[in-house]
C-alpha atoms as a PDB file:
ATOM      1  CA  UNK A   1     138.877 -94.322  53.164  1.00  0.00           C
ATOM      2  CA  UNK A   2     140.168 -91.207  54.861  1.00  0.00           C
ATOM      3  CA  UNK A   3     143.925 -92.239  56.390  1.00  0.00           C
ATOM      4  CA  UNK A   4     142.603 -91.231  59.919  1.00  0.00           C
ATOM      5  CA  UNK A   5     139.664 -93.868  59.426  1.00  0.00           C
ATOM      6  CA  UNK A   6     142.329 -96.331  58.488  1.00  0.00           C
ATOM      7  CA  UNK A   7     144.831 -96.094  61.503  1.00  0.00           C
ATOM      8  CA  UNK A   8     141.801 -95.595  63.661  1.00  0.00           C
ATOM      9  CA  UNK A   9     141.258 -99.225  62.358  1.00  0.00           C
ATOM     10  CA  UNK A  10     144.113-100.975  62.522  1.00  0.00           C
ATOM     11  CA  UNK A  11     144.082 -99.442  66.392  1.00  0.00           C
ATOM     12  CA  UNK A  12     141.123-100.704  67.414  1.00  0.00           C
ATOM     13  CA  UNK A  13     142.292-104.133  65.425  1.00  0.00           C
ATOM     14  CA  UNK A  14     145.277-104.064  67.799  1.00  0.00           C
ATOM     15  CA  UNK A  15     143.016-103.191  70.957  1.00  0.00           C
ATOM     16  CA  UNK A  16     140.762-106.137  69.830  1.00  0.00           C
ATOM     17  CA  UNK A  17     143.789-108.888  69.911  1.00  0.00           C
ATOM     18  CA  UNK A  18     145.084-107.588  73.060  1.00  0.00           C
ATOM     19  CA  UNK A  19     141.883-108.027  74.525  1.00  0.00           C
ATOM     20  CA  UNK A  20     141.401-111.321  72.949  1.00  0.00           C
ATOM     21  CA  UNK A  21     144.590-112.980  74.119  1.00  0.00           C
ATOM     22  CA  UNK A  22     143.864-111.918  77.998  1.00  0.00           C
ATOM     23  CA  UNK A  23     140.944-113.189  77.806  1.00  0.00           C
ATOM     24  CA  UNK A  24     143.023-116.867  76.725  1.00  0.00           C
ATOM     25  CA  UNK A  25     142.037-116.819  72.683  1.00  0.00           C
ATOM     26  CA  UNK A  26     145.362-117.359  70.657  1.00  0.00           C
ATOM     27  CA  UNK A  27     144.998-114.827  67.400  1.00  0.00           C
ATOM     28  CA  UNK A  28     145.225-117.437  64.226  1.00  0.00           C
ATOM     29  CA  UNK A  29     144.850-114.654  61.369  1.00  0.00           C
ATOM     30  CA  UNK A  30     143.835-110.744  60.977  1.00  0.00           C
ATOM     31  CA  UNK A  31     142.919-108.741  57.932  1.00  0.00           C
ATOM     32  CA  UNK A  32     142.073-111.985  56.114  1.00  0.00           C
ATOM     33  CA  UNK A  33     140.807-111.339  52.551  1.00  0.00           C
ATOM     34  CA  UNK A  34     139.209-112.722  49.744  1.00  0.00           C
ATOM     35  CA  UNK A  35     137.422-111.691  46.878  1.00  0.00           C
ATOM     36  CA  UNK A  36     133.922-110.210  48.384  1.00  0.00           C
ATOM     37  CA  UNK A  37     134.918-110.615  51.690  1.00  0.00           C
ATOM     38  CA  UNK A  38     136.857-110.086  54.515  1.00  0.00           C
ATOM     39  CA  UNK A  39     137.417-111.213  58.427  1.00  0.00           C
ATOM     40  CA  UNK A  40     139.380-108.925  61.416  1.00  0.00           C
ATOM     41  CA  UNK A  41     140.085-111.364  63.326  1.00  0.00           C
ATOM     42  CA  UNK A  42     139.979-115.211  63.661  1.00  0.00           C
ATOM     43  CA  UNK A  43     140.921-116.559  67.117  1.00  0.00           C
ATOM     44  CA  UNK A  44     140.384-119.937  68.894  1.00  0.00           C
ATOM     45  CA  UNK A  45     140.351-120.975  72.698  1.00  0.00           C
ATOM     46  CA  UNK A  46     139.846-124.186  73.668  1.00  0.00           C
ATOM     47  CA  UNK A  47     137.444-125.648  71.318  1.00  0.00           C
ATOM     48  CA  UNK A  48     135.745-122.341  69.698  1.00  0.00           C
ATOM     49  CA  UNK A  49     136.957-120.967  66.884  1.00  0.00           C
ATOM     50  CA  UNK A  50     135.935-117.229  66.687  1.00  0.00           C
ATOM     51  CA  UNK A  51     135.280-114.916  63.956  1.00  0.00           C
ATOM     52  CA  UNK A  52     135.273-111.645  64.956  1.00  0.00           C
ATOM     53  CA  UNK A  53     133.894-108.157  63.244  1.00  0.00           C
ATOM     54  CA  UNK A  54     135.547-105.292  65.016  1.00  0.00           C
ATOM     55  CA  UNK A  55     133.904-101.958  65.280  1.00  0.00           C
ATOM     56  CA  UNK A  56     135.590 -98.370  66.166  1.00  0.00           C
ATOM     57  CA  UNK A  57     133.688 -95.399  66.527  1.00  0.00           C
ATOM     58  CA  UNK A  58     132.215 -92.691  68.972  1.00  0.00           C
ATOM     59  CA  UNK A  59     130.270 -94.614  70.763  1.00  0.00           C
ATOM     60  CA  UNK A  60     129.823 -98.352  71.787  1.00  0.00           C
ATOM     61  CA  UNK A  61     125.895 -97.712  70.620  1.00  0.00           C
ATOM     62  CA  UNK A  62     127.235 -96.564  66.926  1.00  0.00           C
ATOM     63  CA  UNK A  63     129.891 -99.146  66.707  1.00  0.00           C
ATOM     64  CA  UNK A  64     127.480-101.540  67.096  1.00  0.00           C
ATOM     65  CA  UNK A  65     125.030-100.246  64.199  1.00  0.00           C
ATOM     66  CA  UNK A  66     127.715-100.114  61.962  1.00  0.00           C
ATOM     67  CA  UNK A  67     127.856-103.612  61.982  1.00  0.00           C
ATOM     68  CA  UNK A  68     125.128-104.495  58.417  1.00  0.00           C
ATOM     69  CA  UNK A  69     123.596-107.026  56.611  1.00  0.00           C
ATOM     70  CA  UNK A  70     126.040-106.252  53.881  1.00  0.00           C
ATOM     71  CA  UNK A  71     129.543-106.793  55.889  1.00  0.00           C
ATOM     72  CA  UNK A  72     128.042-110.004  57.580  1.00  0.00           C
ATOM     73  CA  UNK A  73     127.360-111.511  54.268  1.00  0.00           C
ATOM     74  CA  UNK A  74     131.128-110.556  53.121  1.00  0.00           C
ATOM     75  CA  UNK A  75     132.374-112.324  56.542  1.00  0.00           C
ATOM     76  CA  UNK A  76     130.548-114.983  55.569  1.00  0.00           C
ATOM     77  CA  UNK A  77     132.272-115.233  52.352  1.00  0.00           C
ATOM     78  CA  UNK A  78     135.774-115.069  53.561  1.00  0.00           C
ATOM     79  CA  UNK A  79     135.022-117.430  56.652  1.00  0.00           C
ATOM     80  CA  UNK A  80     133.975-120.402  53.921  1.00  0.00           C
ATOM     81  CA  UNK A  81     137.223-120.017  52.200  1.00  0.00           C
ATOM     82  CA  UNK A  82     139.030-119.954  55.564  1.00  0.00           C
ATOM     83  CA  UNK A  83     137.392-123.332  56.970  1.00  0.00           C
ATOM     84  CA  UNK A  84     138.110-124.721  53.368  1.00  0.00           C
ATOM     85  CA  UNK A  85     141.948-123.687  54.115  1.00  0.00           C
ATOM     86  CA  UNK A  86     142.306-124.787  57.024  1.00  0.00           C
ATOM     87  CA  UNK A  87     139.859-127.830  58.075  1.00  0.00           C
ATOM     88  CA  UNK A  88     141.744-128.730  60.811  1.00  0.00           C
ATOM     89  CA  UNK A  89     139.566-125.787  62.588  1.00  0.00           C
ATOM     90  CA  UNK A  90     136.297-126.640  61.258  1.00  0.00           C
ATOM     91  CA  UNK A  91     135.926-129.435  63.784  1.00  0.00           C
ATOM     92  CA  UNK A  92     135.645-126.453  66.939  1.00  0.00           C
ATOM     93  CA  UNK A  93     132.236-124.274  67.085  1.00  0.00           C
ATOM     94  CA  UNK A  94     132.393-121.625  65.081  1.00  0.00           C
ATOM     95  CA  UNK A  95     130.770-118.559  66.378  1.00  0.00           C
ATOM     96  CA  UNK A  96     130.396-115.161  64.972  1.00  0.00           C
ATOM     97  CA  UNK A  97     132.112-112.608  67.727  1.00  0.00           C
ATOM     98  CA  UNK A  98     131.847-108.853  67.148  1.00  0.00           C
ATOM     99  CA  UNK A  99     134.354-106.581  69.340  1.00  0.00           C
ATOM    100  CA  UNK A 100     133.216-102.925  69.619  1.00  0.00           C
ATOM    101  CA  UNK A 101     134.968-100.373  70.259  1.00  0.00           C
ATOM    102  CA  UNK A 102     134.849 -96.911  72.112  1.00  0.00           C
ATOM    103  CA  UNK A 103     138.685 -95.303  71.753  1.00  0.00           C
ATOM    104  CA  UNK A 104     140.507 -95.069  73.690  1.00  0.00           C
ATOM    105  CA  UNK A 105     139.790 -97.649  76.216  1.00  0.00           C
ATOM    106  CA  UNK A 106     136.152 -98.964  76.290  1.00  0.00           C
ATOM    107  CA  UNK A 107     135.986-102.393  74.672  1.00  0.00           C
ATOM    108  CA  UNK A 108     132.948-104.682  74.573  1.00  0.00           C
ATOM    109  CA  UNK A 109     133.396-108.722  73.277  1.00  0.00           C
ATOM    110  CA  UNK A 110     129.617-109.713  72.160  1.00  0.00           C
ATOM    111  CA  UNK A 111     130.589-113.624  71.692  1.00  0.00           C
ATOM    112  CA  UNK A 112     127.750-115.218  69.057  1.00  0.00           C
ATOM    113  CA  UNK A 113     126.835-111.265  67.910  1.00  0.00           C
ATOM    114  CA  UNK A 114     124.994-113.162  64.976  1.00  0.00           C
ATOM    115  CA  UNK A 115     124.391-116.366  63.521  1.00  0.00           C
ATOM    116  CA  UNK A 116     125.071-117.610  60.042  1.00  0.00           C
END
């Protein structure tokens, strides 16, 4: 991954949580990784428990088709290992979020973007 790509990452990561904690969610982990998988973001309000995929790129349209098969399967992955360390959140509804991104400033929050 080109360094650009990478910091163009991490600032839509940072975008993402900003976003997420005005809109009330409190930001529990980011960057969480496991062996064949990985999660941005996992934030909870209230009594959901979110999972979210976030997407950077030119447009909100290509952000979301970037968003495969492939990387939902290795969210999957990493959010069984998270429940299983930490079942104290797998009581809430767990929902699959996907935040995409348009930098600098256009940010769209698709809560449920898939199911598991």
């Amino acid at each position: 991954m080109r360094k650009s790509s990478y910091r163009t990452g991490l600032l839509a990561e940072a975008f993402a949580k900003w976003f997420l904690r005005a809109k009330g969610y409190r930001i529990l982990a980011q960057r969480y990784k496991v062996r064949g998988g990985e999660i941005d973001i996992v934030a909870s309000r209230g009594k959901v428990l979110a999972f979210v995929e976030v997407k950077a790129r030119a447009s909100k349209e290509l952000a979301a088709y970037a968003i495969t098969e492939k990387g939902k399967k290795r969210m999957t992955t990493a959010v069984k290992t998270w429940l299983m360390k930490h079942p104290e959140e797998a009581r809430k509804v767990i929902r699959y979020d996907a935040m995409l991104i348009k930098l600098p400033f256009f940010i769209k929050h698709l809560d449920n973007a898939w199911m598991d």
